[in-house]
N, C-alpha and C. Protein backbone atom coordinates (compact mmCIF):
# COMPACT_ATOMS: atom_id res chain seq x y z
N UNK A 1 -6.41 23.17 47.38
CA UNK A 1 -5.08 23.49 47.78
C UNK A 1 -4.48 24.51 46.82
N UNK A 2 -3.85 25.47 47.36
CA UNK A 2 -3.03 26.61 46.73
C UNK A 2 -2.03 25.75 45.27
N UNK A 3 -1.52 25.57 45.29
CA UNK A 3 -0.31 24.50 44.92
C UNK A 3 -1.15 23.95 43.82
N UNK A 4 -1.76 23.27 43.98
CA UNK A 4 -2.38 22.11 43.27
C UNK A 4 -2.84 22.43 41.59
N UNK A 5 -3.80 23.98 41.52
CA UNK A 5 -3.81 23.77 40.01
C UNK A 5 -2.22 24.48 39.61
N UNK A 6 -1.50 25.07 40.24
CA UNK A 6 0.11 25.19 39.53
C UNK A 6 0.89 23.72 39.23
N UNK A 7 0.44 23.51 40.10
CA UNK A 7 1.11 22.08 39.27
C UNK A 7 0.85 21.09 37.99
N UNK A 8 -0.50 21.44 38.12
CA UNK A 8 -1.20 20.72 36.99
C UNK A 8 -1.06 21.48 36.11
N UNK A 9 -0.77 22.56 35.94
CA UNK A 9 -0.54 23.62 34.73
C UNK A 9 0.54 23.57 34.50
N UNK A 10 1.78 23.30 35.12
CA UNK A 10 3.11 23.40 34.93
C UNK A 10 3.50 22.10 35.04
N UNK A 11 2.70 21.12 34.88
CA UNK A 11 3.44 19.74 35.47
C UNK A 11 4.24 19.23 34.43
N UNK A 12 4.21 19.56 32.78
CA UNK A 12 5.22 18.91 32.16
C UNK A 12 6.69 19.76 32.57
N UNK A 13 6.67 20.89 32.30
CA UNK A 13 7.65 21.69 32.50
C UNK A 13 8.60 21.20 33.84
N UNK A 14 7.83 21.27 35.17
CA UNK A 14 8.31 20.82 36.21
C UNK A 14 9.27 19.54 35.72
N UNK A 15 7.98 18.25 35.42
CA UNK A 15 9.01 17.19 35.26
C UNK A 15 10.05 17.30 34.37
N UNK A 16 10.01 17.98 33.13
CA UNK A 16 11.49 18.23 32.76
C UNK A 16 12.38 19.18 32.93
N UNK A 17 12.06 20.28 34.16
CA UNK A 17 13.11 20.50 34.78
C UNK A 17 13.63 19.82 35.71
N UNK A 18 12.94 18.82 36.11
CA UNK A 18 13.52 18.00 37.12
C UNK A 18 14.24 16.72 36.59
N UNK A 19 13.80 16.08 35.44
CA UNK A 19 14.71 15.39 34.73
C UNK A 19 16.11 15.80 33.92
N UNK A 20 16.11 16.87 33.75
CA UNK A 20 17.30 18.14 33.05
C UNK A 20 18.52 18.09 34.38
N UNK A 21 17.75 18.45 35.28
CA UNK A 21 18.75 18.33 36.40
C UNK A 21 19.01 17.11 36.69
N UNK A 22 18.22 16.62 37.21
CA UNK A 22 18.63 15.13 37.46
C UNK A 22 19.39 13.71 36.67
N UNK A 23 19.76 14.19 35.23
CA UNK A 23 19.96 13.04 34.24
C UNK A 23 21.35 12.87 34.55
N UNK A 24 21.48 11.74 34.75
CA UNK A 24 22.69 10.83 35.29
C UNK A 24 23.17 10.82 36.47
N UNK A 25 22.11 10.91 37.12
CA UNK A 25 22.48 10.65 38.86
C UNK A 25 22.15 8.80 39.10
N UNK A 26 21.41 8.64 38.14
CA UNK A 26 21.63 6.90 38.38
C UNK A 26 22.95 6.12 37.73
N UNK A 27 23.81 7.06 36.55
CA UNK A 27 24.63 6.31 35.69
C UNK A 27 25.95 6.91 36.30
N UNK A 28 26.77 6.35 35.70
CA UNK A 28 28.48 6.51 36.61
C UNK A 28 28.63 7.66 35.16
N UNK A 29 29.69 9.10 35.52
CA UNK A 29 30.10 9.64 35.15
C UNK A 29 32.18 9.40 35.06
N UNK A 30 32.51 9.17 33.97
CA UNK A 30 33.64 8.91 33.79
C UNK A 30 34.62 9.95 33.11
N UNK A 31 35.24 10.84 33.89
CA UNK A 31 36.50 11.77 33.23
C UNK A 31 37.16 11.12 32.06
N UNK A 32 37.05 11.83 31.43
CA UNK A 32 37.78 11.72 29.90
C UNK A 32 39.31 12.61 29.80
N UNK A 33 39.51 13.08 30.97
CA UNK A 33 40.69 14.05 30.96
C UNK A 33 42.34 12.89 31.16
N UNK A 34 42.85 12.80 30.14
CA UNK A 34 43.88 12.11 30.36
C UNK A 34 44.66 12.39 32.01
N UNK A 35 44.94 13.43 31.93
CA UNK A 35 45.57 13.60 33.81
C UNK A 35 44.63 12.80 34.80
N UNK A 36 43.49 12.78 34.51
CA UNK A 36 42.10 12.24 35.44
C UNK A 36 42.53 11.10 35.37
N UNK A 37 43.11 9.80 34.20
CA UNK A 37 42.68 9.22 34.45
C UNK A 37 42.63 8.08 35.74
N UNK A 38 41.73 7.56 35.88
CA UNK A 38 41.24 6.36 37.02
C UNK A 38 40.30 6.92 37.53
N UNK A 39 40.92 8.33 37.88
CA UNK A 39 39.17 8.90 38.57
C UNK A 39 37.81 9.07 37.80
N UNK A 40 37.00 8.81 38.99
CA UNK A 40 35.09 9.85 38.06
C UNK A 40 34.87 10.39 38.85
N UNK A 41 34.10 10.95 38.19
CA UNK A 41 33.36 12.23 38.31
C UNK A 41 33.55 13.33 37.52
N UNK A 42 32.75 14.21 38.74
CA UNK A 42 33.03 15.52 37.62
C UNK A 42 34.36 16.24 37.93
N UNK A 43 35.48 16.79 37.05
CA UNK A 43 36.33 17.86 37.90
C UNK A 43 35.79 18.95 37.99
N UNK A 44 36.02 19.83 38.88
CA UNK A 44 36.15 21.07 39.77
C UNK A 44 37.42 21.39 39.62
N UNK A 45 38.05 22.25 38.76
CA UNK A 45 39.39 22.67 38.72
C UNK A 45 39.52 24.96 38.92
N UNK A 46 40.49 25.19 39.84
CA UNK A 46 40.61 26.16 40.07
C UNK A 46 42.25 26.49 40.07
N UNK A 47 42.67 27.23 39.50
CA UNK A 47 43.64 27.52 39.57
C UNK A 47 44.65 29.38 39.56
N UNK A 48 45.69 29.13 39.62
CA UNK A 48 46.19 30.75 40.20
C UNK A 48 47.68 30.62 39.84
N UNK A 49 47.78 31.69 39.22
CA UNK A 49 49.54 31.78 39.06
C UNK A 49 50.38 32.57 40.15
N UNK A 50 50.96 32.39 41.15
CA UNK A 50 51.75 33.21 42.03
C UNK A 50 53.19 33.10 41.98
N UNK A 51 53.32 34.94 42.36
CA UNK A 51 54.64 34.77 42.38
C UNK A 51 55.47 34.58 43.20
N UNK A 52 56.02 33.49 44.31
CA UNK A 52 56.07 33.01 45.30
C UNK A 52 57.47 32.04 45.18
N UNK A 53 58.06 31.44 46.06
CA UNK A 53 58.49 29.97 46.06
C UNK A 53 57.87 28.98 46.25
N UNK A 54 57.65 27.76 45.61
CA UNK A 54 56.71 26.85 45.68
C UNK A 54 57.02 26.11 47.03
N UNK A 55 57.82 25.84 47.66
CA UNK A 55 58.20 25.59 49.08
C UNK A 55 57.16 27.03 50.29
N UNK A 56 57.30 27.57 49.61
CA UNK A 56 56.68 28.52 50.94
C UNK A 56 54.71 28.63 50.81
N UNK A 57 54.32 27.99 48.98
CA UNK A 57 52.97 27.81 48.94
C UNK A 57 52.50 26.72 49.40
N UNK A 58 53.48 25.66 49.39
CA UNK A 58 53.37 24.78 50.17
C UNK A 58 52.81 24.43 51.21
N UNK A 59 54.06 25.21 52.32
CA UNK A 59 53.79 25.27 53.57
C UNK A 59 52.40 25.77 53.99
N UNK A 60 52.15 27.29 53.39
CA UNK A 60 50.86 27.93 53.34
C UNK A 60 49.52 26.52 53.27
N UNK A 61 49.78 25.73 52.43
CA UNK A 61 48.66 24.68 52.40
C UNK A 61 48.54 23.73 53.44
N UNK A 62 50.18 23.09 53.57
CA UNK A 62 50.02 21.97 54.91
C UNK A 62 50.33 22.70 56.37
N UNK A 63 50.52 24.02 56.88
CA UNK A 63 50.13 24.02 57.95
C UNK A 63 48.82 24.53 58.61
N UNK A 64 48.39 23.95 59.41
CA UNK A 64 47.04 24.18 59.96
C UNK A 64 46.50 25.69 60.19
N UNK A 65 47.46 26.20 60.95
CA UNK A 65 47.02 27.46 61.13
C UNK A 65 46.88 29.01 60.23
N UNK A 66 48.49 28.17 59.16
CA UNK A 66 48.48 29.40 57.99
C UNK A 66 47.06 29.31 57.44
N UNK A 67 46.74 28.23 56.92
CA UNK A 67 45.75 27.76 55.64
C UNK A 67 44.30 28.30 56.50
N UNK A 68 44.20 28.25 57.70
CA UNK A 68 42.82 28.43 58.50
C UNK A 68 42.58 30.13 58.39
N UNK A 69 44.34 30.81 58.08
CA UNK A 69 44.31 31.81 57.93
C UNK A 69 43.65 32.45 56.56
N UNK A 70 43.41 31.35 55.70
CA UNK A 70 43.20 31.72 54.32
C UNK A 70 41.83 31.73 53.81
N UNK A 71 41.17 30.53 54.92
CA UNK A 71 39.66 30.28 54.17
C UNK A 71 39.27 31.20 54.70
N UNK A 72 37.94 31.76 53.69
CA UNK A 72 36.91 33.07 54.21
C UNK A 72 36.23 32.49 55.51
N UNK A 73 35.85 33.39 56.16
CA UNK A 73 34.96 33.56 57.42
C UNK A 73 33.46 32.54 57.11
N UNK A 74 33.47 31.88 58.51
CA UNK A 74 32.16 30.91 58.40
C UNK A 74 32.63 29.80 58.00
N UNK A 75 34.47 29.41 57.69
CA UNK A 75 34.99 27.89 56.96
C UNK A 75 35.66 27.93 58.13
N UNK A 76 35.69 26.65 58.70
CA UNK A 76 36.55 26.46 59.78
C UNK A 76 37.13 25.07 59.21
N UNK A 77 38.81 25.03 59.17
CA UNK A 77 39.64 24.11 58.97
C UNK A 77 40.50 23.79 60.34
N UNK A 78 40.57 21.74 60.51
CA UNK A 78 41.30 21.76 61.40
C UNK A 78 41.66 20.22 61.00
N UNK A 79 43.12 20.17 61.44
CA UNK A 79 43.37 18.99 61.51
C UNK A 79 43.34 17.93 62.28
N UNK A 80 43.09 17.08 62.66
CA UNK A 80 42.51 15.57 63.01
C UNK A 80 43.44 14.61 64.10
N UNK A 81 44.77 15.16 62.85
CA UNK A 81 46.24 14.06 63.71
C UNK A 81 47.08 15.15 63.54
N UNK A 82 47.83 14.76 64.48
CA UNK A 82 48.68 15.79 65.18
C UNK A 82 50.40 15.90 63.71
N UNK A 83 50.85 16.81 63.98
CA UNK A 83 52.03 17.53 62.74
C UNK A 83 52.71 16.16 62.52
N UNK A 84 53.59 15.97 61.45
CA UNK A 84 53.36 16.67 60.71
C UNK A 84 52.64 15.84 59.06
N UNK A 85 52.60 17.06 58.64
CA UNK A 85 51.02 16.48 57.37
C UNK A 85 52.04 16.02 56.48
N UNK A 86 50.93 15.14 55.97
CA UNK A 86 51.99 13.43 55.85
C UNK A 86 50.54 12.13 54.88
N UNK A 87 51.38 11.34 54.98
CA UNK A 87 50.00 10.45 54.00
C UNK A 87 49.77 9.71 55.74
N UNK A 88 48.43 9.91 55.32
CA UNK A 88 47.32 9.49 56.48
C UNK A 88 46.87 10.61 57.53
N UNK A 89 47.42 11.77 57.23
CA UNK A 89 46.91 13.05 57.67
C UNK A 89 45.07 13.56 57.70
N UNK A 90 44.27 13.51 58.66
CA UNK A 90 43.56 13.82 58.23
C UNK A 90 43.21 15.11 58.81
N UNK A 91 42.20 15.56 58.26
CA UNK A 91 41.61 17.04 57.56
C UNK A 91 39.89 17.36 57.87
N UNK A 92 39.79 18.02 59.06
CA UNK A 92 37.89 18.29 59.15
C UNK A 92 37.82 19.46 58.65
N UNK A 93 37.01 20.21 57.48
CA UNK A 93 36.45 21.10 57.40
C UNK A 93 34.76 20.97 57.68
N UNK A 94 34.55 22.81 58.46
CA UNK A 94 33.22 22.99 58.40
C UNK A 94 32.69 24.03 57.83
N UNK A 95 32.00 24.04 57.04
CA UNK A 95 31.07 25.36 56.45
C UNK A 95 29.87 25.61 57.12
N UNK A 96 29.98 26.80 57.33
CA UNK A 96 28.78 27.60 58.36
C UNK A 96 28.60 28.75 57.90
N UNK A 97 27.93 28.52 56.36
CA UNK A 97 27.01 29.22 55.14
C UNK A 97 25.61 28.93 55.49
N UNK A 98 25.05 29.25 54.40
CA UNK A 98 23.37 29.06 53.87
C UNK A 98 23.30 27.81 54.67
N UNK A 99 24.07 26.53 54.29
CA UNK A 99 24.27 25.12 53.96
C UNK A 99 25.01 25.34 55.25
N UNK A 100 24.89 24.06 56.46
CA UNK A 100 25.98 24.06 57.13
C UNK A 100 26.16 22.59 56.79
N UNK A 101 27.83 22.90 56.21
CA UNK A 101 28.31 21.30 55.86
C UNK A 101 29.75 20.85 56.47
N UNK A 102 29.93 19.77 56.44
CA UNK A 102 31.51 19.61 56.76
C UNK A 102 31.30 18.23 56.70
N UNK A 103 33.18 18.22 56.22
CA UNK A 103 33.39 16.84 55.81
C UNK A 103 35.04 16.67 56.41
N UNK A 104 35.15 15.05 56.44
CA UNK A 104 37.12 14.65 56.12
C UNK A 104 37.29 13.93 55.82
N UNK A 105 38.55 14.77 55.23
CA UNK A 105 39.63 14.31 53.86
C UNK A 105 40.42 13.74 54.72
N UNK A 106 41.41 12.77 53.62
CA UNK A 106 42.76 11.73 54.63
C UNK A 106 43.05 12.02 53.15
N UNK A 107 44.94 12.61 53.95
CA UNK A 107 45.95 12.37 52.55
C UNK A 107 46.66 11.03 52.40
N UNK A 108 46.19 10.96 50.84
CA UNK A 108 46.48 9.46 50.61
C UNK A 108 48.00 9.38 49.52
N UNK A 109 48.30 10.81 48.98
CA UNK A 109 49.86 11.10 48.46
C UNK A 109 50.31 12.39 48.79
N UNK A 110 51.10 12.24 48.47
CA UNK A 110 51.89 13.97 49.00
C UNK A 110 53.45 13.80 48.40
N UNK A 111 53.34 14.56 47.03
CA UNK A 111 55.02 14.92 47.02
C UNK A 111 55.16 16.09 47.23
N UNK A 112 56.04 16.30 48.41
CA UNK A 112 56.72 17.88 48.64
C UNK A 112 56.88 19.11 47.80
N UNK A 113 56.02 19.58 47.96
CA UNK A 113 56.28 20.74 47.58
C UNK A 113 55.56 20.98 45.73
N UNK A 114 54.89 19.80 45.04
CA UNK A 114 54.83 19.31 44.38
C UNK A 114 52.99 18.92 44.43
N UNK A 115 52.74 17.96 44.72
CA UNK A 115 51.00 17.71 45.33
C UNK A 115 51.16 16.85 46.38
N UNK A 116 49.49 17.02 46.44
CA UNK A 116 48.93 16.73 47.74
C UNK A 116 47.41 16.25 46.73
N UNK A 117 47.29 14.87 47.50
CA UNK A 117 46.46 14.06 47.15
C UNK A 117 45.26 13.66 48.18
N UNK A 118 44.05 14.05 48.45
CA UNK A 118 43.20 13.81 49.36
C UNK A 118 42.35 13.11 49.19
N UNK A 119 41.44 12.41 50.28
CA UNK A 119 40.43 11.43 49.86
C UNK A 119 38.87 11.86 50.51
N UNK A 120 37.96 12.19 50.05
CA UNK A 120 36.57 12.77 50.79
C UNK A 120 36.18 11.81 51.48
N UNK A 121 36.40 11.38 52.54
CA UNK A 121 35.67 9.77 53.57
C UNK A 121 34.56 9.95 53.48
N UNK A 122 33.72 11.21 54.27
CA UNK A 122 32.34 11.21 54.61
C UNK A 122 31.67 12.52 53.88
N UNK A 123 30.43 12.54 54.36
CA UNK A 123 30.11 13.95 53.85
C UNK A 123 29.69 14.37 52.71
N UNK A 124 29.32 15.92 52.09
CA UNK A 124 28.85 15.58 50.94
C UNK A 124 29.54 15.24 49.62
N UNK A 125 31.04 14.91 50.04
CA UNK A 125 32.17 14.52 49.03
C UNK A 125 32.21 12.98 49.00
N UNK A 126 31.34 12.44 49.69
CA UNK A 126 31.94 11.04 49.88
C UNK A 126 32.74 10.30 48.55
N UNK A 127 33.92 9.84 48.99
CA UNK A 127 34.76 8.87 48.14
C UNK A 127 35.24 9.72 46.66
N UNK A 128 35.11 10.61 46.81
CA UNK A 128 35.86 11.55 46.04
C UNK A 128 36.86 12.06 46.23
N UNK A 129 37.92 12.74 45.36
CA UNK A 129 39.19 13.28 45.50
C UNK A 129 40.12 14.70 45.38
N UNK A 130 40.18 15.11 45.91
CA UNK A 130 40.80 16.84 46.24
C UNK A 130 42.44 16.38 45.76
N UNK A 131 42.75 17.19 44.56
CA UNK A 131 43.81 17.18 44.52
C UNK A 131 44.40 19.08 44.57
N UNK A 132 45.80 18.98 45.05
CA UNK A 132 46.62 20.41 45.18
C UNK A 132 47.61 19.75 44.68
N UNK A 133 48.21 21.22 42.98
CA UNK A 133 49.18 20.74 42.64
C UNK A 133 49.93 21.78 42.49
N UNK A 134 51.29 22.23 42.36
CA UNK A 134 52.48 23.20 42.55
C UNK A 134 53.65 23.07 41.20
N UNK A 135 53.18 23.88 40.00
CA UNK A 135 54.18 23.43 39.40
C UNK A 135 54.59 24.76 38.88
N UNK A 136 55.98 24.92 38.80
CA UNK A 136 56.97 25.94 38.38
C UNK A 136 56.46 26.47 37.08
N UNK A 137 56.57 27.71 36.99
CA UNK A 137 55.70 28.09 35.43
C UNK A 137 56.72 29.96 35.63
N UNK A 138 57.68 29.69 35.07
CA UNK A 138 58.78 30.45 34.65
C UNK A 138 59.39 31.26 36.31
N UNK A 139 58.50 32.34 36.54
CA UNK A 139 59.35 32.66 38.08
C UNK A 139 58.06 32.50 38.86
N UNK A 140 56.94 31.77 38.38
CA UNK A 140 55.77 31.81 39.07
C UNK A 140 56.12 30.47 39.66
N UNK A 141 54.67 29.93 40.30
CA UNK A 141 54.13 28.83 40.77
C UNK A 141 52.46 28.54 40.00
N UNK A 142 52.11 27.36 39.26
CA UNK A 142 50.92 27.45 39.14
C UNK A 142 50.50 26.77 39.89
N UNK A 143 49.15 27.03 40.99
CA UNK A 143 49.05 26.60 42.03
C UNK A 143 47.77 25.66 41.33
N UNK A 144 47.16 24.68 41.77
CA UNK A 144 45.92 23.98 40.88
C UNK A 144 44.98 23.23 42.26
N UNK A 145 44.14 23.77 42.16
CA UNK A 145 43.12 22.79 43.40
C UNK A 145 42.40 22.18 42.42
N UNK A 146 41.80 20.70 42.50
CA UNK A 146 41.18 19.99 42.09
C UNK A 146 40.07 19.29 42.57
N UNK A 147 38.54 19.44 42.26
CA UNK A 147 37.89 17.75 42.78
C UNK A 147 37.38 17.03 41.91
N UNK A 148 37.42 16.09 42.27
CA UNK A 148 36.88 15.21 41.12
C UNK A 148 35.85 14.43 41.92
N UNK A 149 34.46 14.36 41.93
CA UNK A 149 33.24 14.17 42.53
C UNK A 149 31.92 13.19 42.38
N UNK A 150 31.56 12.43 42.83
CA UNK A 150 29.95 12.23 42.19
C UNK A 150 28.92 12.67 43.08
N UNK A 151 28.56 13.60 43.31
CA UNK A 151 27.47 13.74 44.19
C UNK A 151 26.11 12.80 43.42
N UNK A 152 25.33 12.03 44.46
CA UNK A 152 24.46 11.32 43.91
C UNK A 152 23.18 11.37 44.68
N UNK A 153 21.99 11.24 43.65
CA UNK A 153 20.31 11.39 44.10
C UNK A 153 20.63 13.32 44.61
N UNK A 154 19.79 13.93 45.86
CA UNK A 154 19.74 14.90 46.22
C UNK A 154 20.65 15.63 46.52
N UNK A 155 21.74 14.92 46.89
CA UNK A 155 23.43 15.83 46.71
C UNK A 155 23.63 16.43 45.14
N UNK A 156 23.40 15.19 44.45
CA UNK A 156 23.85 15.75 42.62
C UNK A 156 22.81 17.19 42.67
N UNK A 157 21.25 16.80 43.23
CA UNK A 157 20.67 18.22 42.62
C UNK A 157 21.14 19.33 43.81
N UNK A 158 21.81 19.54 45.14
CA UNK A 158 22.02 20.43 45.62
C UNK A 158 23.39 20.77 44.58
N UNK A 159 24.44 20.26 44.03
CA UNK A 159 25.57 20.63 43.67
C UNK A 159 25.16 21.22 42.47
N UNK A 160 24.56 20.85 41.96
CA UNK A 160 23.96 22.01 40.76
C UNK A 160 23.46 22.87 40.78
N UNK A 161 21.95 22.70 41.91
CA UNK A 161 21.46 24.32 42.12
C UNK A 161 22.62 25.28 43.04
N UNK A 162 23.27 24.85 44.22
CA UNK A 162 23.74 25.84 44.56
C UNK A 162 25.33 25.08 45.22
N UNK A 163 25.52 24.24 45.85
CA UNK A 163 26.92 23.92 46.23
C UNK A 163 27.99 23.84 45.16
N UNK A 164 27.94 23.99 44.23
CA UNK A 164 28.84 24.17 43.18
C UNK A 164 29.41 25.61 43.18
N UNK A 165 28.59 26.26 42.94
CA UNK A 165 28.28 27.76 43.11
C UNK A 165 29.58 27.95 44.94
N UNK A 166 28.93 27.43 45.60
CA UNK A 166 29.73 28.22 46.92
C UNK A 166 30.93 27.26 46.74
N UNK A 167 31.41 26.60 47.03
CA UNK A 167 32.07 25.76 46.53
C UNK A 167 33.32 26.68 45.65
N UNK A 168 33.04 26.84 44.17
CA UNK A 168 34.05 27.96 43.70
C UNK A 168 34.32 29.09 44.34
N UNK A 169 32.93 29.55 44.91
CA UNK A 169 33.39 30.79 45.73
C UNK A 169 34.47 30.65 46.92
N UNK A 170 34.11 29.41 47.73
CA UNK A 170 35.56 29.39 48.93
C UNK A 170 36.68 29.16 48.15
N UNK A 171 36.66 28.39 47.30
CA UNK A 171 38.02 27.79 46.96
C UNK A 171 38.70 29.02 46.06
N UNK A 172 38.06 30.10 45.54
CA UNK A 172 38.52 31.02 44.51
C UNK A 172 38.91 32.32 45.62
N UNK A 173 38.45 32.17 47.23
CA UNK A 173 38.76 32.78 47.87
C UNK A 173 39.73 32.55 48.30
N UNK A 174 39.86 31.18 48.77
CA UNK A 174 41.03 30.36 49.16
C UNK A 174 42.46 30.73 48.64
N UNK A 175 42.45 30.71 47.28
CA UNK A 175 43.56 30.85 46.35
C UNK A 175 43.56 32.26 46.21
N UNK A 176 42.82 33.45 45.95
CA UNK A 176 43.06 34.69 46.39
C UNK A 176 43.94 35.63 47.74
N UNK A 177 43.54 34.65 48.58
CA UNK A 177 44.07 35.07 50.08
C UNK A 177 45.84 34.08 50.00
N UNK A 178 45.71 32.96 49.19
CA UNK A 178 46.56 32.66 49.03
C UNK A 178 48.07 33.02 48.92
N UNK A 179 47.03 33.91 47.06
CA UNK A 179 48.01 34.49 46.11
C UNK A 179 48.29 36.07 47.19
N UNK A 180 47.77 36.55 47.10
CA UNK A 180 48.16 38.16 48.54
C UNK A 180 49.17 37.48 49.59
N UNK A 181 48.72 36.80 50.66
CA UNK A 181 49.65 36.06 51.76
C UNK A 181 51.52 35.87 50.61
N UNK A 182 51.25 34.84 49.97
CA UNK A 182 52.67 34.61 49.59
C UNK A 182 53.34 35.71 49.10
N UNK A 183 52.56 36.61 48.20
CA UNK A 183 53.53 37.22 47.34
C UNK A 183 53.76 38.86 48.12
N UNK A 184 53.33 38.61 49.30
CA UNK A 184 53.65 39.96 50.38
C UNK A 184 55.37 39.72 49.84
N UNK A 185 55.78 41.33 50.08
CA UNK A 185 57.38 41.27 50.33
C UNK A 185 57.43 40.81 51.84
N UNK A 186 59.16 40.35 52.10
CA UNK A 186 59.56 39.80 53.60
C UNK A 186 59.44 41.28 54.32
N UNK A 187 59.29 41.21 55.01
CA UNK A 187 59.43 42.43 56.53
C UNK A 187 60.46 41.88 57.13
């Protein structure tokens, strides 16, 4: 077999690249970030300063159609239950990348204008948490997306080799199209 003496030549290497990646997909990972605490996992934090009203970045996030306006091409966002977004709101996204994935979130807090608290039900987020937070930072808004995650067994090694990776890329798009949309002047 083709394969066969590469492996035997590379077989320590292999197994400790595969243990390198893999170390602590059997053990619980616990945030040490005081704001974190209660949650685990890992955070995923992205953030953006705009110059906006935090009422109107808001809106940009909880209505369906602005925000669908925001994710890059190939993300399709839709909501679940009908207006308006609220705790028990839920949330299907689909990615139709490399990876075709999709998952939903249910908001489990929401202060106005302020955050938005989500919960990953299914998918490759399962039981993990998306937070969006909005806080005043002189005439700005600092806008903050959050996850806090365990991907576990073959999820942990896709989120390392590459869903991590796309992952920042939507969400850094997300908040780009964001930051442009709000801080247009009015017409």
């Amino acid at each position: 077999m083709f394969l066969r003496p590469f492996i035997k030549r590379y077989s320590i290497f292999i197994f400790l690249l595969i243990m390198g990646i893999t170390q602590g997909c059997a053990s619980k990972y616990h945030v040490k970030a005081p704001d974190y605490a209660g949650y685990e996992g890992e955070i995923n934090q992205h953030t953006r300063l705009i110059r906006a009203e935090r009422d109107q970045i808001f809106e940009f996030i909880t209505q369906e159609k602005t925000f669908q306006t925001l994710c890059p091409d190939h993300t399709i966002f839709t909501h679940k239950t009908p207006p308006p977004y609220q705790v028990g709101t839920q949330v299907h996204t689909k990615i139709n990348h490399i990876f075709k994935l999709e998952w939903n979130t249910q908001v489990e807090e929401i202060i106005h204008s302020q955050k938005i608290r989500l919960r990953f039900l299914d998918g490759f987020f399962a039981g993990g948490t998306e937070l969006w937070e909005f806080e005043e930072e002189g005439d700005a808004v600092r806008v903050t997306h959050t996850i806090v995650v365990q991907p576990k067994s073959l999820r942990k090694i896709a989120w390392l080799l590459k869903a991590r990776r796309k992952h920042d890329e939507i969400v850094e798009s997300v908040l780009d199209n964001l930051k442009e949309e709000a801080e247009k002047p009015l017409q």
